[in-house]
N, C-alpha and C. Protein backbone atom coordinates (compact mmCIF):
# COMPACT_ATOMS: atom_id res chain seq x y z
N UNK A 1 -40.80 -50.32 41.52
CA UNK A 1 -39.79 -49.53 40.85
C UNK A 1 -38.96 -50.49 39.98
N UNK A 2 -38.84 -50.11 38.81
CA UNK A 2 -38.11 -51.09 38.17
C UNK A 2 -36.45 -50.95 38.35
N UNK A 3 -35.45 -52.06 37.77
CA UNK A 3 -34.34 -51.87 37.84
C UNK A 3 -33.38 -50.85 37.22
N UNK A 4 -34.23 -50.27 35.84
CA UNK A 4 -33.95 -48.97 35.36
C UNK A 4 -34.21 -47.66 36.26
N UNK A 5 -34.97 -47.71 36.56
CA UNK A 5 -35.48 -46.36 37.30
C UNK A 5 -34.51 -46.32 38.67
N UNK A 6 -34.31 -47.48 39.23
CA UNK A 6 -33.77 -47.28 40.70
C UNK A 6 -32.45 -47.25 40.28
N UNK A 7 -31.88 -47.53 38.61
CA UNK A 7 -30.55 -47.18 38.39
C UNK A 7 -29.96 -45.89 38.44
N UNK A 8 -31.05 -45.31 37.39
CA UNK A 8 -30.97 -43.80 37.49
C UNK A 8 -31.18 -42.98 38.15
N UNK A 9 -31.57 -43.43 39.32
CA UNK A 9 -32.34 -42.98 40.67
C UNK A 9 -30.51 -42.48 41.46
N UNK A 10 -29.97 -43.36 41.33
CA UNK A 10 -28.82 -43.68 42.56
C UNK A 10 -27.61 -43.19 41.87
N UNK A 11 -27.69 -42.92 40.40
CA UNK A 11 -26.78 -42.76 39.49
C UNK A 11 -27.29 -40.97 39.41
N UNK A 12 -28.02 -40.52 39.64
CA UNK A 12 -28.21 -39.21 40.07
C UNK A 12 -28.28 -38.70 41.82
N UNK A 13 -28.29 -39.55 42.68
CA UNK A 13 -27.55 -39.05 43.51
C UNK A 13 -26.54 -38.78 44.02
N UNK A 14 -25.63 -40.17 43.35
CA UNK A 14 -24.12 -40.14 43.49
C UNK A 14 -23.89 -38.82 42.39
N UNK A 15 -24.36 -38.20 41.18
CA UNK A 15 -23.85 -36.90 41.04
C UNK A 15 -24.08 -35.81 41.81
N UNK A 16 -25.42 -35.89 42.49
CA UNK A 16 -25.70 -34.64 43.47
C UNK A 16 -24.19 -34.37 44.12
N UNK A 17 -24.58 -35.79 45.24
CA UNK A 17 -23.54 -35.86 46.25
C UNK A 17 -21.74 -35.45 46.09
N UNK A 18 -21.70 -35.87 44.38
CA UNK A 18 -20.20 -35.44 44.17
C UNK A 18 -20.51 -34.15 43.33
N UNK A 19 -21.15 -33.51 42.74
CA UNK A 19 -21.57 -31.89 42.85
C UNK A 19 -21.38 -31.14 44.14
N UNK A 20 -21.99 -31.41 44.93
CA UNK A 20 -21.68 -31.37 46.54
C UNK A 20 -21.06 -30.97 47.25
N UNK A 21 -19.76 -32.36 47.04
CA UNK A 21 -18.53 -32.18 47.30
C UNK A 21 -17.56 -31.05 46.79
N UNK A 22 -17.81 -31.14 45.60
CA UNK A 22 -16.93 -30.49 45.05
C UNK A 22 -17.07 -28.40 44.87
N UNK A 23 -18.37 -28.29 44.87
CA UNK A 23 -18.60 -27.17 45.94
C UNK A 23 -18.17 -26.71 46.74
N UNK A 24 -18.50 -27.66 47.94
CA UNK A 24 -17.75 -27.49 49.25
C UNK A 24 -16.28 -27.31 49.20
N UNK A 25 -15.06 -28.21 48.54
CA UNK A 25 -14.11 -28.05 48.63
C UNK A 25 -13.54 -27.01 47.58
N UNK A 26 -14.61 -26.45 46.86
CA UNK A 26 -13.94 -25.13 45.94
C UNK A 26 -14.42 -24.11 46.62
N UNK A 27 -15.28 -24.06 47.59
CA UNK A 27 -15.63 -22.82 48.72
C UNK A 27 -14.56 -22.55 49.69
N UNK A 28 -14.27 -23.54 49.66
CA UNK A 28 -13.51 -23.65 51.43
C UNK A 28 -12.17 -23.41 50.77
N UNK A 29 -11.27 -23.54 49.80
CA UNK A 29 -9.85 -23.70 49.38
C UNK A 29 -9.55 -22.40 49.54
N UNK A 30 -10.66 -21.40 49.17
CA UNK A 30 -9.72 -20.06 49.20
C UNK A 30 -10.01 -18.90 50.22
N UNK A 31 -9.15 -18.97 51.10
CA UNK A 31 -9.62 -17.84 52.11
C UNK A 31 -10.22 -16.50 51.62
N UNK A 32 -11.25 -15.91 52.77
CA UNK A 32 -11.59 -14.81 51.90
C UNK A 32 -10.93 -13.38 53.19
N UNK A 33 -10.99 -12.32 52.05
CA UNK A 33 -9.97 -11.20 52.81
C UNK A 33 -11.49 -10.21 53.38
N UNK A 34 -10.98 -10.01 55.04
CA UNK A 34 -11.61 -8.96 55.63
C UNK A 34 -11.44 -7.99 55.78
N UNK A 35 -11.96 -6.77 55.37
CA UNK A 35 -11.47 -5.61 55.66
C UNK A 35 -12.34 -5.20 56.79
N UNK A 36 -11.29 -4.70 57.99
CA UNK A 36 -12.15 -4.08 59.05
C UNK A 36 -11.75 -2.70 59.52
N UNK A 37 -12.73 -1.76 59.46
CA UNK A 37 -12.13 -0.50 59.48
C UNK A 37 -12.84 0.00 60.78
N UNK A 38 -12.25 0.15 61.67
CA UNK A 38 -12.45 0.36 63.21
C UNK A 38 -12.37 1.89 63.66
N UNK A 39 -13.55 2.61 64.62
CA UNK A 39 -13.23 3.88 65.27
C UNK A 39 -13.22 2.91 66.74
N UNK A 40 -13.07 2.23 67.16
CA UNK A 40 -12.12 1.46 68.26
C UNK A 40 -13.32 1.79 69.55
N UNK A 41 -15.03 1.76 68.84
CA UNK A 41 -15.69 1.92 69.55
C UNK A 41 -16.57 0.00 70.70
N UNK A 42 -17.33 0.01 71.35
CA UNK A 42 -17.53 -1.43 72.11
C UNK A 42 -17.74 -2.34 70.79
N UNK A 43 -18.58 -1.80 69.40
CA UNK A 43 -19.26 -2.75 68.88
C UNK A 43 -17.92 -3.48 67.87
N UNK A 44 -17.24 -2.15 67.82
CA UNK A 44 -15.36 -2.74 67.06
C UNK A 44 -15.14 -4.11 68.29
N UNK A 45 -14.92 -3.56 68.82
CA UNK A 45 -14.42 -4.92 69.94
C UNK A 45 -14.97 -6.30 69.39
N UNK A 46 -16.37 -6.16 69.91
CA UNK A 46 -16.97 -7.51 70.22
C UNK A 46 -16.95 -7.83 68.04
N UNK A 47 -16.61 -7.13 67.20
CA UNK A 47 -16.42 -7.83 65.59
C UNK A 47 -15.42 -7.68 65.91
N UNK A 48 -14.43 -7.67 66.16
CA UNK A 48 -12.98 -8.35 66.28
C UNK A 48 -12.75 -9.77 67.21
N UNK A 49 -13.78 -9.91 68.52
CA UNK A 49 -13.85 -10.95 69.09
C UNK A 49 -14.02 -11.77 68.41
N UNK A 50 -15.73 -11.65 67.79
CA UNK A 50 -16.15 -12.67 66.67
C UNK A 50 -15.24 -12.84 65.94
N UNK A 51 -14.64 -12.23 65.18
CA UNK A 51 -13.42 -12.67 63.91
C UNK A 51 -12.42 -13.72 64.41
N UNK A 52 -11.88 -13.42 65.76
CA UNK A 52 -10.75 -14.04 66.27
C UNK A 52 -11.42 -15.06 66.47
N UNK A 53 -12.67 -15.84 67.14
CA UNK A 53 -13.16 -17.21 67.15
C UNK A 53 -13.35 -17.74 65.93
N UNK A 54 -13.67 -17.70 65.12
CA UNK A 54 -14.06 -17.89 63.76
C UNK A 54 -12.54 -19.12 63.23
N UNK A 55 -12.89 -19.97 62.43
CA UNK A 55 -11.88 -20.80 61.76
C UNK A 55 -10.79 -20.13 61.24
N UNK A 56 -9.70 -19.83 61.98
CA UNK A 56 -8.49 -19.26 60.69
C UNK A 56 -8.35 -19.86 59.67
N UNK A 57 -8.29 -21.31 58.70
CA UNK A 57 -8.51 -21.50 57.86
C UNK A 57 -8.83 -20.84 57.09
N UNK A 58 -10.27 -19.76 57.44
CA UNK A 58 -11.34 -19.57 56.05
C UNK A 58 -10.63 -17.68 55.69
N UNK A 59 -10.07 -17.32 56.38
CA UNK A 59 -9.87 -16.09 56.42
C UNK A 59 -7.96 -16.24 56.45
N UNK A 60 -7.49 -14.66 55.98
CA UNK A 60 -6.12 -14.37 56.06
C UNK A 60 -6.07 -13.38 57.21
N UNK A 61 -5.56 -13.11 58.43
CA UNK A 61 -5.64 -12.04 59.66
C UNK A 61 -4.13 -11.18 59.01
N UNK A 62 -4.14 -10.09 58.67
CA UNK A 62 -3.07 -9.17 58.42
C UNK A 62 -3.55 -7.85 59.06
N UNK A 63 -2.61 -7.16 59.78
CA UNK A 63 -2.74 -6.25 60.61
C UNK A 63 -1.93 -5.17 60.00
N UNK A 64 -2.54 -3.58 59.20
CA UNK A 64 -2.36 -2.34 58.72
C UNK A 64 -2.67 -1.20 59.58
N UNK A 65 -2.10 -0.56 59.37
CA UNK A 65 -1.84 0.96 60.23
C UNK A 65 -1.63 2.16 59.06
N UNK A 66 -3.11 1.56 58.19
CA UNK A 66 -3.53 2.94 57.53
C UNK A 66 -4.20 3.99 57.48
N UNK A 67 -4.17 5.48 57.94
CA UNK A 67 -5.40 5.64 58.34
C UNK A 67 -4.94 7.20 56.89
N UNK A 68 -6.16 7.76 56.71
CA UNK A 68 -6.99 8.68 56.13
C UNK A 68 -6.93 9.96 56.95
């Protein structure tokens, strides 16, 4: 491999890798909003369990009492 090739070699991974990054931290910055609309039956439960384990970070939890 010459010294050109293994330049451009490493000089395109370090862009992958900071492509990457910067992905990741424009995914993750903005919480995303759940809407959960519940008849308060077992399978409501256990997707509200799941939700509550889940990273608060990635999500906003706000609690409405709208109903139709």
């Amino acid at each position: 491999m010459t010294p050109l090739r293994r330049t451009a070699t490493a000089v395109l991974l370090l862009l992958v890798a900071v492509a990457a990054t910067v992905l990741a931290v424009a995914t993750a910055a903005a919480p995303r909003r759940i809407l959960v609309d519940t008849d308060m039956d077992t399978d409501d439960l256990f997707a509200l369990l799941y939700l509550l384990k889940q990273n608060r970070s990635e999500f906003e939890l706000k609690m409405s009492k709208d109903s139709m």
